[in-house]
N, C-alpha and C. Protein backbone atom coordinates (compact mmCIF):
# COMPACT_ATOMS: atom_id res chain seq x y z
N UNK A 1 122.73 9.12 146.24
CA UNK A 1 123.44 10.26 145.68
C UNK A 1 123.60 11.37 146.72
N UNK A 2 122.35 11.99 147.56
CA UNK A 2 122.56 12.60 149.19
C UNK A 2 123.76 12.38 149.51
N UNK A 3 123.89 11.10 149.79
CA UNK A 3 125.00 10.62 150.44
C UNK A 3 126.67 10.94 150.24
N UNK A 4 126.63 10.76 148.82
CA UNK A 4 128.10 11.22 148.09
C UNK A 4 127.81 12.83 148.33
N UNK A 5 127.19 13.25 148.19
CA UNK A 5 127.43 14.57 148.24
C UNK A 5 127.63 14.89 150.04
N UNK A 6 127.04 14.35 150.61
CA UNK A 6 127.71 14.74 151.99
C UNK A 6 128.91 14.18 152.16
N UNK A 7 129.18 12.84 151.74
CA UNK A 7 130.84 12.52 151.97
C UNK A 7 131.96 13.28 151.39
N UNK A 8 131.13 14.49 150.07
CA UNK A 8 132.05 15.53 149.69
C UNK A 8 132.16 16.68 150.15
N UNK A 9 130.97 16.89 150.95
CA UNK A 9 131.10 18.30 151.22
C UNK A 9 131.70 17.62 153.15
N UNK A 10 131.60 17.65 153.58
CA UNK A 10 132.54 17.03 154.71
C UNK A 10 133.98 17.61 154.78
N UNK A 11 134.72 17.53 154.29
CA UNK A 11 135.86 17.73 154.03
C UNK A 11 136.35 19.32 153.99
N UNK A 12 135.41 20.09 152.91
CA UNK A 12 135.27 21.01 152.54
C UNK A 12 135.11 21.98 153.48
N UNK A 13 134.03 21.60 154.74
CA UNK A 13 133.68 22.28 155.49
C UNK A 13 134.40 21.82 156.72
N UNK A 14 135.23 21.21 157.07
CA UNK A 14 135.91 20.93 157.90
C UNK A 14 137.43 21.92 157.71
N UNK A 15 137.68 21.88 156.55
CA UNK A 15 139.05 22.17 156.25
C UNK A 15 138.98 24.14 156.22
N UNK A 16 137.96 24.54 156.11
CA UNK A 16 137.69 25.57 155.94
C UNK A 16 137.03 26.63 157.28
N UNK A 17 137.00 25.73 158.52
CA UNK A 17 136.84 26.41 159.49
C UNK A 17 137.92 26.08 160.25
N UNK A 18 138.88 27.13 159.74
CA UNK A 18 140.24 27.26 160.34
C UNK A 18 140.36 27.41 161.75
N UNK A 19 139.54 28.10 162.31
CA UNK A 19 139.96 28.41 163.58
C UNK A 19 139.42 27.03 164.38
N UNK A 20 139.13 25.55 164.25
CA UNK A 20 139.02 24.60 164.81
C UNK A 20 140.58 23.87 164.93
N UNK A 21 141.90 24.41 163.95
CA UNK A 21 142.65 23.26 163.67
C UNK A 21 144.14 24.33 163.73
N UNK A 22 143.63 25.95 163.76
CA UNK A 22 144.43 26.83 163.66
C UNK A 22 145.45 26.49 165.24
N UNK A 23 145.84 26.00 165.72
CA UNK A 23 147.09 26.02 166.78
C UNK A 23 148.27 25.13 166.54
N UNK A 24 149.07 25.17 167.75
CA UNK A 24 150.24 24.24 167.71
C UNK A 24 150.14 23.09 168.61
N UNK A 25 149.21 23.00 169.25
CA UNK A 25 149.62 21.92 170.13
C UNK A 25 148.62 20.49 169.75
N UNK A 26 148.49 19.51 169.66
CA UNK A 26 149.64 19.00 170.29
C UNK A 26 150.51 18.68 168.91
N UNK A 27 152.09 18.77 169.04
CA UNK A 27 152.76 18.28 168.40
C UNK A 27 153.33 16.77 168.14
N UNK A 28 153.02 16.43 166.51
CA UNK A 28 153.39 14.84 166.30
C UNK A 28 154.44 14.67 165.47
N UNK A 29 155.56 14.62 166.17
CA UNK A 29 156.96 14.39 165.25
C UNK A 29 157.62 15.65 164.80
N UNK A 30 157.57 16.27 165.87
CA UNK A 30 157.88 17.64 165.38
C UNK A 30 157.16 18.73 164.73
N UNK A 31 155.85 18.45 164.07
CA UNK A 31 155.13 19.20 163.83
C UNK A 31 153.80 19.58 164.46
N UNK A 32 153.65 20.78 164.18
CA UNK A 32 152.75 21.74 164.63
C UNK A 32 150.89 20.63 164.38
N UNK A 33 150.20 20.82 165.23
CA UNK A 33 148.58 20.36 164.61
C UNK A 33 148.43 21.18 163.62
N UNK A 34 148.94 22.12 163.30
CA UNK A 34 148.37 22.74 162.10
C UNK A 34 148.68 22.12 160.72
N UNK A 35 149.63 21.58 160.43
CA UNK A 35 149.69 21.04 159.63
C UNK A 35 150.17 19.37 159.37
N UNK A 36 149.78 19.16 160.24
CA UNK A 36 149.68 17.53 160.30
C UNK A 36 148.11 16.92 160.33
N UNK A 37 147.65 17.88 160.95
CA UNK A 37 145.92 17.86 160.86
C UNK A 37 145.41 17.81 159.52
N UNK A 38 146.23 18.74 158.81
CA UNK A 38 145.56 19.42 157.37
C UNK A 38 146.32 18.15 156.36
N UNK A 39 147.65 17.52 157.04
CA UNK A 39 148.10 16.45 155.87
C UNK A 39 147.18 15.10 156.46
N UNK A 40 146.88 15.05 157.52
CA UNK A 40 146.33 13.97 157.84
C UNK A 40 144.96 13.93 156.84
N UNK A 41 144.33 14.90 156.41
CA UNK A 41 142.86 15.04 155.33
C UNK A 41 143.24 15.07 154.42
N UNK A 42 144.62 14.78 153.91
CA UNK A 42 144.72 14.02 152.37
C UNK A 42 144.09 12.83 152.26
N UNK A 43 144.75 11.97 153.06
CA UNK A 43 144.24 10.71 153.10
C UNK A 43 142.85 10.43 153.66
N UNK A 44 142.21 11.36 154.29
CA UNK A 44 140.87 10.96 155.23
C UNK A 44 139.88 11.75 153.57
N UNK A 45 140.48 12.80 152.71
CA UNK A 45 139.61 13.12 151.83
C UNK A 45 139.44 11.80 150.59
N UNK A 46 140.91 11.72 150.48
CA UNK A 46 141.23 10.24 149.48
C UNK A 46 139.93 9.22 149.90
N UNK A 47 139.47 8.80 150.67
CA UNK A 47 139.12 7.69 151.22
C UNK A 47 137.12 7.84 151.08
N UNK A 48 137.32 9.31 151.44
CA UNK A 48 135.89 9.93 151.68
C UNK A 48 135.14 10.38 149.77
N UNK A 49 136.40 10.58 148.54
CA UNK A 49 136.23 10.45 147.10
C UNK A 49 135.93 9.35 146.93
N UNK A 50 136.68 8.43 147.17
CA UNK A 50 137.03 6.90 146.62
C UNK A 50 135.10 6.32 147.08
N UNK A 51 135.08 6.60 148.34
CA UNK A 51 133.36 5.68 148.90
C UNK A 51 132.38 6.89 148.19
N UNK A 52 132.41 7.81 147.68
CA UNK A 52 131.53 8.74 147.18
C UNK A 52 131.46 8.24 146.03
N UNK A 53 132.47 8.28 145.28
CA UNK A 53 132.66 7.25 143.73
C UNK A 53 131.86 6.00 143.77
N UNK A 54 132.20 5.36 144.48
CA UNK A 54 131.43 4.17 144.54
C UNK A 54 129.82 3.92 144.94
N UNK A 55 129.30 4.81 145.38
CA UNK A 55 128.03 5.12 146.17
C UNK A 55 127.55 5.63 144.87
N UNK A 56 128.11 6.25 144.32
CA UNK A 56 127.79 7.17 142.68
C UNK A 56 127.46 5.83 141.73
N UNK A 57 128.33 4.69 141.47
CA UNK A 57 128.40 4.05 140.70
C UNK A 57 127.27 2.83 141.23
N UNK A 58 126.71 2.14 142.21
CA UNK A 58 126.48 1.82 142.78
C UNK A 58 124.32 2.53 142.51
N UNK A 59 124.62 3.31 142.85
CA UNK A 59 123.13 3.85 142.43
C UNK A 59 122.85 4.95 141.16
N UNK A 60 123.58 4.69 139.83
CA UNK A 60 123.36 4.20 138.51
C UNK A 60 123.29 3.07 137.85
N UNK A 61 123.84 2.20 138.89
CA UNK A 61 123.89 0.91 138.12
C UNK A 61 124.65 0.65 137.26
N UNK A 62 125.87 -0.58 137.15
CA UNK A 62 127.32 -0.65 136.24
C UNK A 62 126.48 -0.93 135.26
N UNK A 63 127.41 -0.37 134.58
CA UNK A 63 126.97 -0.52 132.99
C UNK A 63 128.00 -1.34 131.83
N UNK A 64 127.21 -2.12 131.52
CA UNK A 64 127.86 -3.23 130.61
C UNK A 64 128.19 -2.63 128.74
N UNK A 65 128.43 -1.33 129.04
CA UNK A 65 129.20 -0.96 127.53
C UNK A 65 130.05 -0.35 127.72
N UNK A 66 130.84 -0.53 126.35
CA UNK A 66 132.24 -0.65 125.96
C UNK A 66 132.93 0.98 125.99
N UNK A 67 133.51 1.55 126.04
CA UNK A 67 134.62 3.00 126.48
C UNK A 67 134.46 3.14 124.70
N UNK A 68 133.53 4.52 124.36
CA UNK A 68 133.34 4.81 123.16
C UNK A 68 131.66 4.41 122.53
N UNK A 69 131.34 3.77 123.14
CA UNK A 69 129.80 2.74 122.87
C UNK A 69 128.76 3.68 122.97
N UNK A 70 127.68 4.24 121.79
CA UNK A 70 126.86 4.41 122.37
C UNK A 70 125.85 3.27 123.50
N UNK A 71 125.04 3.92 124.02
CA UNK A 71 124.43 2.76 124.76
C UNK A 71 122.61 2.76 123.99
């Protein structure tokens, strides 16, 4: 559970110390690092939820009842 929580906070604290990502150079396809950096952590956050989810599910243990079930 440690774990998911660092694969969430990661992101958070990356995206939020602006002045690491705040410039223009280098440019990819016409755009600025500033915001190709910041679209590029859609997908690097997508990826970093998705293995946190699973790390979550994973150390509760799946559970074999039904959507509505008490257990």
């Amino acid at each position: 559970m440690a774990l998911a929580a660092v694969l969430l906070l990661i992101p958070i604290v990356v995206l939020l110390w602006v002045p690491h990502y705040a410039k223009v150079e280098p440019v990819v396809l016409g755009f600025p690092f500033f915001f190709w950096y910041q679209f590029l952590w859609v997908f690097i956050c997508s990826a970093l939820t998705w293995t946190a989810y699973k790390l979550t599910l994973s150390a509760r243990g799946k559970t074999t009842h039904k959507v509505g079930e008490d257990r």
